[in-house]
Protein backbone atom coordinates (compact mmCIF):
# COMPACT_ATOMS: atom_id res chain seq x y z
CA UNK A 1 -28.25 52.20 -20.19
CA UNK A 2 -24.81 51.92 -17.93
CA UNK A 3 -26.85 50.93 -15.22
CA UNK A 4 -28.61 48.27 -16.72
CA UNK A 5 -26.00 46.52 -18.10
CA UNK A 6 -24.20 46.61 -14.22
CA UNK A 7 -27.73 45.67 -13.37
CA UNK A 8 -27.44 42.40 -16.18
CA UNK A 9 -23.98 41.44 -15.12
CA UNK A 10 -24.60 41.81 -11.66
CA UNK A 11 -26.99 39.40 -12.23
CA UNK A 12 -25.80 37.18 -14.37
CA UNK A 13 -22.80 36.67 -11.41
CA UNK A 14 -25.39 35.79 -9.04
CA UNK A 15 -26.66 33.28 -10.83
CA UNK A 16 -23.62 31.93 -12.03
CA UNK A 17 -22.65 30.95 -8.40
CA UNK A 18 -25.79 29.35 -7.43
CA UNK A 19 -26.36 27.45 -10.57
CA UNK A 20 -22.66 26.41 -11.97
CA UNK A 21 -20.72 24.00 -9.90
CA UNK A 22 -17.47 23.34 -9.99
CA UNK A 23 -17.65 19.86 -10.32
CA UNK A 24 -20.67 19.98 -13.87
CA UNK A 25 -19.30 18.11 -16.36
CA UNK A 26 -16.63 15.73 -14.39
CA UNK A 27 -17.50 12.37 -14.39
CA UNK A 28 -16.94 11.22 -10.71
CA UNK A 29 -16.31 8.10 -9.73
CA UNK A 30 -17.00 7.51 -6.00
CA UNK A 31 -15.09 4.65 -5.59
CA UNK A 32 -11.70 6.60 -6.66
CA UNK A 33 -12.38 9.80 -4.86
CA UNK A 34 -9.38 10.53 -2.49
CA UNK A 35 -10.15 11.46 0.98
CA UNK A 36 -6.92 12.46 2.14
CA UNK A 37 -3.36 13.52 0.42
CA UNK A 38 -2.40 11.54 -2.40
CA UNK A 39 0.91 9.54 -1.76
CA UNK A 40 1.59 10.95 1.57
CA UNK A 41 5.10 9.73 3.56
CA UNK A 42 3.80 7.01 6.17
CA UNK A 43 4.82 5.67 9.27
CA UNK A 44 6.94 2.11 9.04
CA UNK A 45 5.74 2.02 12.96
CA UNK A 46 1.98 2.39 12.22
CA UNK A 47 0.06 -0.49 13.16
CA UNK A 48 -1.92 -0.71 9.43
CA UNK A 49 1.53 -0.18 7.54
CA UNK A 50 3.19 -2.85 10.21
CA UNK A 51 0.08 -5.37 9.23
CA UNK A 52 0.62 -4.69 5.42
CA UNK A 53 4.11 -5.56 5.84
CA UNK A 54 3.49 -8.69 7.53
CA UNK A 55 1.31 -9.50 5.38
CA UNK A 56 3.86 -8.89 2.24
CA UNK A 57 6.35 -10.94 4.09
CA UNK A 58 4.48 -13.92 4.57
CA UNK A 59 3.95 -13.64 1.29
CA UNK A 60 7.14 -13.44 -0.09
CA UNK A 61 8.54 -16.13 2.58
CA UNK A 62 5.51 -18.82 0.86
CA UNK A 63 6.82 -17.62 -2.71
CA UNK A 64 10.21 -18.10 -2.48
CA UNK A 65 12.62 -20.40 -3.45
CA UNK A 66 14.50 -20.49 -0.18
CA UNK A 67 14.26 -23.54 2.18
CA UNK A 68 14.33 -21.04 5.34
CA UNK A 69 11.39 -19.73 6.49
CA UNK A 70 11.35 -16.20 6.34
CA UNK A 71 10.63 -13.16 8.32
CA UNK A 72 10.20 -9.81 7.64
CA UNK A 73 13.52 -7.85 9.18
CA UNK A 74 11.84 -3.95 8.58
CA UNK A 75 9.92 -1.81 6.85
CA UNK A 76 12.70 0.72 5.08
CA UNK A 77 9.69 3.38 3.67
CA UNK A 78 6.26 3.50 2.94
CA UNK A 79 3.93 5.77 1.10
CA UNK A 80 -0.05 5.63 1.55
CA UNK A 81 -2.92 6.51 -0.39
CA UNK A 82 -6.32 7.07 1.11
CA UNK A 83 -9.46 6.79 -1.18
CA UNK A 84 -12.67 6.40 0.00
CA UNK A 85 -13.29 2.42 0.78
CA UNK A 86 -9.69 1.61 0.64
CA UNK A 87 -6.02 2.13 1.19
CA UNK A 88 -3.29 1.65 -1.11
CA UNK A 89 0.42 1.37 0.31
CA UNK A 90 3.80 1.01 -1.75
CA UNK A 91 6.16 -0.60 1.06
CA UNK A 92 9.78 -0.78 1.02
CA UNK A 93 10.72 -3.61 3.23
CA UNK A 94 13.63 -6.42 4.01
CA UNK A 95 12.95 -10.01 4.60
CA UNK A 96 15.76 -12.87 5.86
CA UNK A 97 15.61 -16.20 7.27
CA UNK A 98 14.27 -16.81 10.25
CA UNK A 99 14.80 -19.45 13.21
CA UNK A 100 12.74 -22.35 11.20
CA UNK A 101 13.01 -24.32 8.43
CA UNK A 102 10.74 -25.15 5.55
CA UNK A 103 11.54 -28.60 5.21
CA UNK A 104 10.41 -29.27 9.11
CA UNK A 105 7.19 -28.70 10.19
CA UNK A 106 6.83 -25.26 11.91
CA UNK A 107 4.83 -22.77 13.27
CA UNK A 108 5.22 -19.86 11.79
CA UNK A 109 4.05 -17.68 14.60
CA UNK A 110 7.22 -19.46 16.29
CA UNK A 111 9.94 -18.22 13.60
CA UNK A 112 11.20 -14.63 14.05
CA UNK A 113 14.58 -13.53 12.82
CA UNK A 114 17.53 -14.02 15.43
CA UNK A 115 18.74 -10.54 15.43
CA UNK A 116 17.41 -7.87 13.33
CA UNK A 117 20.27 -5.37 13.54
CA UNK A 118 22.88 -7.63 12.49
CA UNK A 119 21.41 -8.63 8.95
CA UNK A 120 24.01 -9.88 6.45
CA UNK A 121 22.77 -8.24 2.54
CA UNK A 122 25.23 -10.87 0.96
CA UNK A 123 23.02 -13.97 2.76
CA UNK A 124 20.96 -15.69 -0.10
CA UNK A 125 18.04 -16.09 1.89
CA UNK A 126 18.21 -12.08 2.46
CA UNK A 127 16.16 -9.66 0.20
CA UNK A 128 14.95 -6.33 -0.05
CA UNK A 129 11.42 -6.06 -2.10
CA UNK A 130 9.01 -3.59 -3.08
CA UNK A 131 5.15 -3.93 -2.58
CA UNK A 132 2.38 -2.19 -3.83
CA UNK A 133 -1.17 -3.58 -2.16
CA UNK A 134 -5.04 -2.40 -1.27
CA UNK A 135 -5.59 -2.33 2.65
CA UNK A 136 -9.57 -3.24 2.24
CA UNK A 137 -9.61 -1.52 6.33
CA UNK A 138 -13.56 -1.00 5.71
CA UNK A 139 -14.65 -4.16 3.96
CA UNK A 140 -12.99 -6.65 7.03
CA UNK A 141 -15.45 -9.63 7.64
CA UNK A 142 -16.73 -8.82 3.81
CA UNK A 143 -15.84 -10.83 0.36
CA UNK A 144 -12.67 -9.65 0.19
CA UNK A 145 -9.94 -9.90 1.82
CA UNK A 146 -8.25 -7.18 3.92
CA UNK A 147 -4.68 -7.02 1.73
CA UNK A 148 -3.98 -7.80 -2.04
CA UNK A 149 -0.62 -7.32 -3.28
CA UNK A 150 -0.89 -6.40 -7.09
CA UNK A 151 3.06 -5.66 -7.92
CA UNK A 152 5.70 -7.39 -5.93
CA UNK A 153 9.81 -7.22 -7.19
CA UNK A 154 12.61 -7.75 -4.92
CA UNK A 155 16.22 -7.25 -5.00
CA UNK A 156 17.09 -10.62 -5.89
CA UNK A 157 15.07 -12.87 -7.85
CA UNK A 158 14.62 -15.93 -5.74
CA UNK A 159 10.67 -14.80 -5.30
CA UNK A 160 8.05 -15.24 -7.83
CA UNK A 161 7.51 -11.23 -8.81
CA UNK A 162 4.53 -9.79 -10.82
CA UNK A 163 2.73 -6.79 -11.43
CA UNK A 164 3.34 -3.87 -13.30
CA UNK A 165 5.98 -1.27 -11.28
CA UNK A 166 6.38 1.47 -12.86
């Protein structure tokens, strides 16, 4: 009788491991499954984090109240997040004015901030914000765009914030 119950629960092991998986009974939903570390420590100096940040800046420089155009100064710290079809970032960064004015016509490929190192914090048009935003990296040329910001708050509140940052 000892033997055949080793016999049954030598079995039944077997066939637990080639039947049971570990993900039964977990809804999974491919769009959300992570790829990589969650929340990993990124690179200011990476060129996808540098893009984001551009991005970000151009958008706070069009949603502020300032009449300087302005630039993005540097990216303090960034975190990434990489899911399957997407990216998402949180980006600390610092924006000032730049050489060109809003009231003028410019170019704003031709405005960059004078000196970076030698940014004044007390300067109204200065301002230190926090982003969080998708990089769609694998759906460029598609129907969406490659960046969407969906939280934005700053320092000081001469931008237009929104989202929910928690």
């Amino acid at each position: 009788m000892y033997h055949i119950q080793k016999l049954f629960f030598g079995l039944l092991l077997i066939f637990s491991f080639i039947f049971v998986t570990p993900s039964e009974g977990v809804p999974k939903n491919d769009s959300q499954e992570i790829v990589g570390r969650q929340n990993t420590y990124a690179n200011p100096y990476d060129p996808n984090i540098e893009d984001a940040a551009a991005f970000a800046a151009d958008y706070i420089n069009y949603n502020s109240d300032t009449n300087s155009v302005l630039g993005l100064v540097k990216v303090i710290s960034a975190t990434s997040e990489f899911l399957r079809d997407y990216s998402r970032y949180t980006i600390k960064l610092q924006v000032t004015k730049t050489n060109c004015n809003k009231d003028k016509d410019y170019n704003i490929n031709h405005c960059y901030v004078e000196d970076p190192d030698v940014v004044d914090e007390f300067d109204p048009d200065f301002n230190e914000c926090t982003v969080r935003m998708i990089d769609n990296r694998d759906n460029v040329g598609g129907h969406q765009p490659r960046f969407e910001l969906y939280t934005l708050k700053c320092i000081k509140k001469s931008i237009k914030e929104f989202g929910d940052y928690r």
